[in-house]
C-alpha atoms as a PDB file:
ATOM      1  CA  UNK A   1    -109.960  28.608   9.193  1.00  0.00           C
ATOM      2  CA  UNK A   2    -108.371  28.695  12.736  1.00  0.00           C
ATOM      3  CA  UNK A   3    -112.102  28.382  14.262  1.00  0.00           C
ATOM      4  CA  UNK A   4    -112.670  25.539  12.367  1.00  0.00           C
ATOM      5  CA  UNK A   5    -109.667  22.993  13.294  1.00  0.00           C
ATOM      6  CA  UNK A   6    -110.301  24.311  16.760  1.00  0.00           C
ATOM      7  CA  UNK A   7    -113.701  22.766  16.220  1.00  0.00           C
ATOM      8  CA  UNK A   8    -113.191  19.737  14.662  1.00  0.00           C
ATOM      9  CA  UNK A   9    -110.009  19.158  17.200  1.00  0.00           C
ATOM     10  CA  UNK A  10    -112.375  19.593  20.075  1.00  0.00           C
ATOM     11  CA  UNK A  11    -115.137  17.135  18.446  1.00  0.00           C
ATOM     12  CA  UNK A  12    -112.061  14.127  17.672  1.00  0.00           C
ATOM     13  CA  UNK A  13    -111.347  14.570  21.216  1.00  0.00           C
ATOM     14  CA  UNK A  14    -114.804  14.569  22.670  1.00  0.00           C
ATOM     15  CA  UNK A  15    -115.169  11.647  20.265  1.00  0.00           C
ATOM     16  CA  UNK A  16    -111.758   9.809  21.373  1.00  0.00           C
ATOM     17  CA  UNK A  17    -112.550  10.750  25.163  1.00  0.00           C
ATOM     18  CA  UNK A  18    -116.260   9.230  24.618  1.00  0.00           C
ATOM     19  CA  UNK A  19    -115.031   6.076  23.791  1.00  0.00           C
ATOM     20  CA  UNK A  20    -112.290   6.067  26.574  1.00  0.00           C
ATOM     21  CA  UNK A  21    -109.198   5.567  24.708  1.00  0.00           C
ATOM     22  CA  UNK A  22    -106.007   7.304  24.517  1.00  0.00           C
ATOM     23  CA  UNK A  23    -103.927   9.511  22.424  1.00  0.00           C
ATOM     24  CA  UNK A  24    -101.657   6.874  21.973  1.00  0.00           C
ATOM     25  CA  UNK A  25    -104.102   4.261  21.295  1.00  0.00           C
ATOM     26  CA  UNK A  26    -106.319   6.197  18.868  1.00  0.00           C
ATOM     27  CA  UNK A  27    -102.897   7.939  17.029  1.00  0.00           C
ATOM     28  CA  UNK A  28    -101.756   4.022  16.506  1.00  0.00           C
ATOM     29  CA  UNK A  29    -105.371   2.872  15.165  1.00  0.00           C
ATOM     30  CA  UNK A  30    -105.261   5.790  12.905  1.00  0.00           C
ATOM     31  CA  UNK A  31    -101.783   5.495  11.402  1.00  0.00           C
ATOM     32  CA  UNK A  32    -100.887   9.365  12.902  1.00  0.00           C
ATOM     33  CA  UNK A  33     -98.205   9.907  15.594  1.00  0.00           C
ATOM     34  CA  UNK A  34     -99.589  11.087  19.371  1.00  0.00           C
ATOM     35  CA  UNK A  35     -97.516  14.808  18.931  1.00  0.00           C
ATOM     36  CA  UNK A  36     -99.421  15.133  15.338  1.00  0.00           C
ATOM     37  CA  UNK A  37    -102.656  14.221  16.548  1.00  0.00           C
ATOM     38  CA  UNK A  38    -102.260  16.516  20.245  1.00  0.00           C
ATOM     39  CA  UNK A  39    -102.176  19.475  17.593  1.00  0.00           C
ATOM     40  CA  UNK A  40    -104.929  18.096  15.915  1.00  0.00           C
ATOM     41  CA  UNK A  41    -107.231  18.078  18.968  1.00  0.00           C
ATOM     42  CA  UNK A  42    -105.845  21.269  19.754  1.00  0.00           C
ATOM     43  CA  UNK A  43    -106.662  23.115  16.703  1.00  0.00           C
ATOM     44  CA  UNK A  44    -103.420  23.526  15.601  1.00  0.00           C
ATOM     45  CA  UNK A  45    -102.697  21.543  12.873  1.00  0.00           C
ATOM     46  CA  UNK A  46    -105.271  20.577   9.732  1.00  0.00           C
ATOM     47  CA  UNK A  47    -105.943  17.581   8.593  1.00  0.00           C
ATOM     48  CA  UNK A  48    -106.171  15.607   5.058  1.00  0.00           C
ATOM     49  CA  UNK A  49    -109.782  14.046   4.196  1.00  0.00           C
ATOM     50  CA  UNK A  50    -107.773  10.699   4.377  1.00  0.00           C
ATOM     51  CA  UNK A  51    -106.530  11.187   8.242  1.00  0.00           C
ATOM     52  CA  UNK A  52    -109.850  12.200   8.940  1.00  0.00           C
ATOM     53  CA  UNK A  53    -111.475   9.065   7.473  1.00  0.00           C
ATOM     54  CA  UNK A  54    -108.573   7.006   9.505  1.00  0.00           C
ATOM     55  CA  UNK A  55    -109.704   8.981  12.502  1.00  0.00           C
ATOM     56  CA  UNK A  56    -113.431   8.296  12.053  1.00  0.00           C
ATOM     57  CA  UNK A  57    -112.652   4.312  11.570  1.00  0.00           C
ATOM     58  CA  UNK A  58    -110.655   4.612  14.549  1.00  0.00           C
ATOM     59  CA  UNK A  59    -113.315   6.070  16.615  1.00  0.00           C
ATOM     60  CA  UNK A  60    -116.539   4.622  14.972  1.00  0.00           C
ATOM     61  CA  UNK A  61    -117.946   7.753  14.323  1.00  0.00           C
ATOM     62  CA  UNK A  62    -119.193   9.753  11.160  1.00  0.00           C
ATOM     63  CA  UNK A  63    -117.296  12.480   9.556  1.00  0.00           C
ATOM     64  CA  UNK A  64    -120.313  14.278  10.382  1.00  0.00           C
ATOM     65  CA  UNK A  65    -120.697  14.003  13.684  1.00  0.00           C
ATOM     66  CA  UNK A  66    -116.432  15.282  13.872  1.00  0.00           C
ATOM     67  CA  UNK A  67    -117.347  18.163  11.008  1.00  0.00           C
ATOM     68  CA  UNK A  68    -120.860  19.577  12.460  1.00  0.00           C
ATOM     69  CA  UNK A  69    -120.654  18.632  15.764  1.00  0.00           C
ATOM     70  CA  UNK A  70    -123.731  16.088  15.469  1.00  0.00           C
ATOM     71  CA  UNK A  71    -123.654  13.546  18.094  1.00  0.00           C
ATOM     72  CA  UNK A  72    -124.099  10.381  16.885  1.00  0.00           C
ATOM     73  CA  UNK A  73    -123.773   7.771  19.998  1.00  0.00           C
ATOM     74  CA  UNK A  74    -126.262   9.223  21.993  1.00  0.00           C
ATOM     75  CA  UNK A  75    -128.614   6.696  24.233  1.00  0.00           C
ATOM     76  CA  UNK A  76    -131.457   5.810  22.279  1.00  0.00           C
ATOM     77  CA  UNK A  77    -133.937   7.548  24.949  1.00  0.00           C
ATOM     78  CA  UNK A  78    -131.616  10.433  23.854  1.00  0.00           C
ATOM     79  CA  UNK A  79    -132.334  10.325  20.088  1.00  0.00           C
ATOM     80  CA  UNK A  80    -136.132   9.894  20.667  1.00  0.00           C
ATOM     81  CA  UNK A  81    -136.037  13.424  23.037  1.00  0.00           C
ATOM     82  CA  UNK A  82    -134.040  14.714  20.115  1.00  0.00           C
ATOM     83  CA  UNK A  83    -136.022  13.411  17.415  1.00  0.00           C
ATOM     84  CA  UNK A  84    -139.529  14.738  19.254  1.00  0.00           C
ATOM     85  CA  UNK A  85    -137.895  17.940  19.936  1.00  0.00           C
ATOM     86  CA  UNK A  86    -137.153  18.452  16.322  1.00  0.00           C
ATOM     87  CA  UNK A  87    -140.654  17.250  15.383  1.00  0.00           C
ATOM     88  CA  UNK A  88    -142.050  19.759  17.420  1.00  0.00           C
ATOM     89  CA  UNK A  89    -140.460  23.088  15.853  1.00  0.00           C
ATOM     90  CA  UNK A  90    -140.776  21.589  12.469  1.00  0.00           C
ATOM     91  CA  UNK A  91    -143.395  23.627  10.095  1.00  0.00           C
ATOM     92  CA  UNK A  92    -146.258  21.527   8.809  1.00  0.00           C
ATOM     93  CA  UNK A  93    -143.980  20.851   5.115  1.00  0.00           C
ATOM     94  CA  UNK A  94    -141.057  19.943   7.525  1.00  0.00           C
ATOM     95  CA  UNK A  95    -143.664  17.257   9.156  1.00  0.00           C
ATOM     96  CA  UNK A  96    -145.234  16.246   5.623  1.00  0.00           C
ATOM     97  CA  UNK A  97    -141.541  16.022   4.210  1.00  0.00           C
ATOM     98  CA  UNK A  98    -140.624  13.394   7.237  1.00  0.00           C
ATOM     99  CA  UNK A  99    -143.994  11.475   7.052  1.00  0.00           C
ATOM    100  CA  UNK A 100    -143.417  11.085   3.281  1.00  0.00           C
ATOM    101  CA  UNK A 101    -139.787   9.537   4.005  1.00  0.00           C
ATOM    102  CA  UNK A 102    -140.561   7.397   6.559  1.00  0.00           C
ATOM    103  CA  UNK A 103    -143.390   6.192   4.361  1.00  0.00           C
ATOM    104  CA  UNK A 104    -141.189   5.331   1.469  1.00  0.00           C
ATOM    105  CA  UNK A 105    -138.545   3.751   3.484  1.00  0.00           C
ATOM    106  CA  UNK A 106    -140.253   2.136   6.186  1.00  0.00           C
ATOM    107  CA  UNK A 107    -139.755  -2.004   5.872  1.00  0.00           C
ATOM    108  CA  UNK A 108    -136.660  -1.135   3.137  1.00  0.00           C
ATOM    109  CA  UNK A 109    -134.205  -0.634   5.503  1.00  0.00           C
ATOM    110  CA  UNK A 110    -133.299  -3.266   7.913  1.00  0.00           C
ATOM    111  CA  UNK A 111    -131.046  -2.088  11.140  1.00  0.00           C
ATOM    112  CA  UNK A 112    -128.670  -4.427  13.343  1.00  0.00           C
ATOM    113  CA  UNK A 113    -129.737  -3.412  16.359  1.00  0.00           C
ATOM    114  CA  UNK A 114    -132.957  -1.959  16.810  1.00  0.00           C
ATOM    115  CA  UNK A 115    -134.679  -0.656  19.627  1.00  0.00           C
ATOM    116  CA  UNK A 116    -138.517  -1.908  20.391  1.00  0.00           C
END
């Protein structure tokens, strides 16, 4: 268990640090007090779902990207190199899987701020 609030300590940090704010600022926005949220970030102390939804607000980011480490505000050039990257090691299901999505969801989703 230990490895894991090491881990997601070191991802609300990364996260808080990203967005260049401050333990004070983000414990306030969060409802958590700075000494309770230091031994967050340092993997000392766990955390309730509902701090770590208050945490997530806070910081605009998804629980994801603070459980599994999956970056979320990368640069869009970023996500395409990521997204290409994964295309390319994907087996030929993997590839007919994603073509199928995109198919079905293409035009049904609408996104604020899309890229051209």
């Amino acid at each position: 268990m230990k490895n894991y609030l090491k881990h997601i300590g070191e991802n609300i940090r990364a996260a808080r640090k990203n967005k260049g704010i401050t333990i004070e600022t983000l414990s306030e926005l969060a409802g958590i007090s700075e000494s309770f949220l230091g031994t967050v970030e340092r993997g000392e102390s766990s955390i309730s779902i509902e701090t770590l939804i208050s945490l997530c607000r806070a910081l605009d980011v998804s629980a994801d990207s603070i459980i599994m480490n999956e970056e979320q505000n990368l640069p869009p050039s970023d996500k395409r190199d990521t997204l290409f990257t994964m295309l390319k090691n994907a087996s030929d299901g993997e590839v007919d899987f994603i073509i199928d999505f995109v198919k079905l969801y293409h035009g049904r989703v609408t996104f604020e701020n899309t890229i051209p």
